[in-house]
Each structure stands twice: as C-alpha cells, then as structure tokens.
N, C-alpha and C. Protein backbone atom coordinates (compact mmCIF):
# COMPACT_ATOMS: atom_id res chain seq x y z
N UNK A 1 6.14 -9.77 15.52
CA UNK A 1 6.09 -9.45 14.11
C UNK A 1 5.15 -8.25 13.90
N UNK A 2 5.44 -7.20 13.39
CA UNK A 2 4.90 -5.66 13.02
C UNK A 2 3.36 -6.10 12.20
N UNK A 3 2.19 -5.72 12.38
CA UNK A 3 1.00 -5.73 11.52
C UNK A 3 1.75 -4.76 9.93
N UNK A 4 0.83 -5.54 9.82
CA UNK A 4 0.93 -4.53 7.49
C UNK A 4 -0.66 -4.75 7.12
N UNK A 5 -0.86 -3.79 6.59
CA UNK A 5 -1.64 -3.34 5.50
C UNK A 5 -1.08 -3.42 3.96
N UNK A 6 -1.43 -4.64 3.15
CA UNK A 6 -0.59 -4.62 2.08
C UNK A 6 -1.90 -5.09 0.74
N UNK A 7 -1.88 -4.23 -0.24
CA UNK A 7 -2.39 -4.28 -1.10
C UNK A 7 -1.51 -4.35 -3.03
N UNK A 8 -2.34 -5.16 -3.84
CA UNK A 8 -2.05 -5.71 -4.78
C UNK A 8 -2.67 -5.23 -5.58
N UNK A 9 -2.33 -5.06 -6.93
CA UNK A 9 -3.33 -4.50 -8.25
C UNK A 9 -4.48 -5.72 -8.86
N UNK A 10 -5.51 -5.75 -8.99
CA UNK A 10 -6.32 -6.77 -8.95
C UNK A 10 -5.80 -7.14 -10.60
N UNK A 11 -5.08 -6.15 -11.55
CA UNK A 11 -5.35 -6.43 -12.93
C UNK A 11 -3.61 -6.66 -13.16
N UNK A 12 -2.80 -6.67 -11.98
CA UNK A 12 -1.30 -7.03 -12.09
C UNK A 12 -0.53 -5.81 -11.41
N UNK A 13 -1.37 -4.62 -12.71
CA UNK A 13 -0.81 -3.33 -11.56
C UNK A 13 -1.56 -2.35 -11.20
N UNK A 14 -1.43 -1.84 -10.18
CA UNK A 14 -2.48 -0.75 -9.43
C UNK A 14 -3.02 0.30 -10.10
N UNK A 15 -3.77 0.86 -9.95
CA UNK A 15 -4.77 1.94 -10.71
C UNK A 15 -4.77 2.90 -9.75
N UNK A 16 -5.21 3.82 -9.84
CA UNK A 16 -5.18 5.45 -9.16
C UNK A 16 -6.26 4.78 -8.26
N UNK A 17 -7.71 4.17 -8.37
CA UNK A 17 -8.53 4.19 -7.30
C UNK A 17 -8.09 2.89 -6.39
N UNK A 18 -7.34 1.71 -7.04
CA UNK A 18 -6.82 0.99 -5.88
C UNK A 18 -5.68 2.07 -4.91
N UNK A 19 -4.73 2.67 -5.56
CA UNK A 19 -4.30 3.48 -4.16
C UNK A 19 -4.92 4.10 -3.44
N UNK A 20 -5.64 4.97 -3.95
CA UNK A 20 -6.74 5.56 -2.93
C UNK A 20 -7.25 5.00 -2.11
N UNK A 21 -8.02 4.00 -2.37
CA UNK A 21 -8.59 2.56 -1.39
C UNK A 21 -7.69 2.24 -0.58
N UNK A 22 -6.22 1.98 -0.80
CA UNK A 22 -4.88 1.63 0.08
C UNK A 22 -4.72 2.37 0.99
N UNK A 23 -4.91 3.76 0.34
CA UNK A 23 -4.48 5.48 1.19
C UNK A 23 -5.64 5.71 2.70
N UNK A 24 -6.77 5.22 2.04
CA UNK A 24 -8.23 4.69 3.09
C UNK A 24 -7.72 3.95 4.23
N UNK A 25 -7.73 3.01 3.87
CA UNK A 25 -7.56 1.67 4.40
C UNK A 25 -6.64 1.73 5.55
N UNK A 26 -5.52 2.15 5.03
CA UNK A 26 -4.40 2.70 5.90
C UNK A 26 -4.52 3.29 6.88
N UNK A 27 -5.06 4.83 6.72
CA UNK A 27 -5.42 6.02 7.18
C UNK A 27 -6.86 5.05 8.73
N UNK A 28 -7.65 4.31 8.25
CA UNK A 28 -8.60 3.84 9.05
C UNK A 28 -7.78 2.21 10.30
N UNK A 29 -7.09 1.93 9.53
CA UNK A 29 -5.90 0.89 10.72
C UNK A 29 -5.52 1.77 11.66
N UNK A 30 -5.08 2.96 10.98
CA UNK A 30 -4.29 3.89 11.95
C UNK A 30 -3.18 4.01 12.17
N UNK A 31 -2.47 4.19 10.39
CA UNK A 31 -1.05 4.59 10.11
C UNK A 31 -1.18 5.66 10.33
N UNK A 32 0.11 6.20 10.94
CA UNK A 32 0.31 7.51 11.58
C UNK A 32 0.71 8.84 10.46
N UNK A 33 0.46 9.75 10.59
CA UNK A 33 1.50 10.28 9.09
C UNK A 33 2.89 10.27 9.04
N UNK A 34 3.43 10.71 8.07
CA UNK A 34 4.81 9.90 8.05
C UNK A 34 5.46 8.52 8.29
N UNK A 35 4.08 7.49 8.14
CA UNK A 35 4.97 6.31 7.65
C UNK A 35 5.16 5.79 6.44
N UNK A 36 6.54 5.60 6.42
CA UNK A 36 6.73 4.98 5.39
C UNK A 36 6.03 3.64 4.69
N UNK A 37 5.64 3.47 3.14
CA UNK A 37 5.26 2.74 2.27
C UNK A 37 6.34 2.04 1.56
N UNK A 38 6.05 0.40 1.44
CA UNK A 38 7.14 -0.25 0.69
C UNK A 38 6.07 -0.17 -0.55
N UNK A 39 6.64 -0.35 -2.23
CA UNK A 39 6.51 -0.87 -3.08
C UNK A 39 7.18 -1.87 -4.25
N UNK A 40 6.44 -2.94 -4.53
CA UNK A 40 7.12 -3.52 -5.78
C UNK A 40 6.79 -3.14 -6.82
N UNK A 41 7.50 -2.86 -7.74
CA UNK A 41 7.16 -2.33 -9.06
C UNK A 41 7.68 -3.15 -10.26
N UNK A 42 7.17 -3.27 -11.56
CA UNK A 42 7.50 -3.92 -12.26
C UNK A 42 8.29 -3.33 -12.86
N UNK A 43 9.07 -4.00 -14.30
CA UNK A 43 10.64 -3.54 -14.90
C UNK A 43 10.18 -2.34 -15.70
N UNK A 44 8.21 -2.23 -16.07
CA UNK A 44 8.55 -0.79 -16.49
C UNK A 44 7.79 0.31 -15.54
N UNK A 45 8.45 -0.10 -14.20
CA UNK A 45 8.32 0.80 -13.20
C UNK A 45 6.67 0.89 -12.83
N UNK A 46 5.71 0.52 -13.25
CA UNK A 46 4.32 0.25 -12.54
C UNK A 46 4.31 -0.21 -11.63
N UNK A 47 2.97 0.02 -10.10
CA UNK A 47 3.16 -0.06 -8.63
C UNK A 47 2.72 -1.75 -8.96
N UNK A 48 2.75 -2.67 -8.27
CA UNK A 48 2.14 -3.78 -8.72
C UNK A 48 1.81 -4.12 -7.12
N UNK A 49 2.55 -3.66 -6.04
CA UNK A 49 2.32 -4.43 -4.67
C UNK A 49 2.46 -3.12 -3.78
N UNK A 50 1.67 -2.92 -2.79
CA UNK A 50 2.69 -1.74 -1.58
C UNK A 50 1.82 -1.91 -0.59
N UNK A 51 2.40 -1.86 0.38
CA UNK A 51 2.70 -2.04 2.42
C UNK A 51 2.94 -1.04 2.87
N UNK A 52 2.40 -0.71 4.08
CA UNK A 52 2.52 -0.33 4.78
C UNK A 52 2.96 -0.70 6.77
N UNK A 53 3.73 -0.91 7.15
CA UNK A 53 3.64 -1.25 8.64
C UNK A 53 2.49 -0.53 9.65
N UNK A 54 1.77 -1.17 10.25
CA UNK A 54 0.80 -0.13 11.19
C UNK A 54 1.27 -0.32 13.04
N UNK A 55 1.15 0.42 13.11
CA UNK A 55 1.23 0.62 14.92
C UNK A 55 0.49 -0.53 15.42
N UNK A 56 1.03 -0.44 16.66
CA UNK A 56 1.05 -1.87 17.49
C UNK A 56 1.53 -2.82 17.36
C-alpha cells in the first residue's frame, strides 16, 4: 500500500496557510516534483481534503 501525506481544513475548508503547511510537509516526506495531488472539494468548489502519494 503507497504512503500519503493527507491533510484536512481544521475549519471544514482549507485556508491558504493550511496549504502551504501541506506544500511543506510534502516537500520534507520527499514528494518528488511533479507529483500529482488528489483533492475533495465541496459543492461550492472549496479544497476541504488533499493527498498526496510519497515515494517508497
């Protein structure tokens, strides 16, 4: 089963400094560039959930 890095909006949906923190976080696991990010978004399109797969 693939490792993830997956983060949630603490207030339902994400804020500019929770992605950043995600974009961190990521970047320090040691997602490679160019991987792809899943997100869930709500019906009026706000990030509410997003993943990443990491190496190894």
């Amino acid at each position: 089963m693939p490792r993830t890095l997956k983060f949630t909006g603490e207030a339902k949906n994400m804020t500019v400094e929770e992605l950043e923190s995600f974009v961190k976080a990521a970047r320090a696991a040691g997602a490679p560039d160019g991987s792809h990010i899943t997100a869930v978004v709500s019906t009026s399109g706000k990030v509410k959930e997003i993943e990443v797969e990491l190496p190894g």
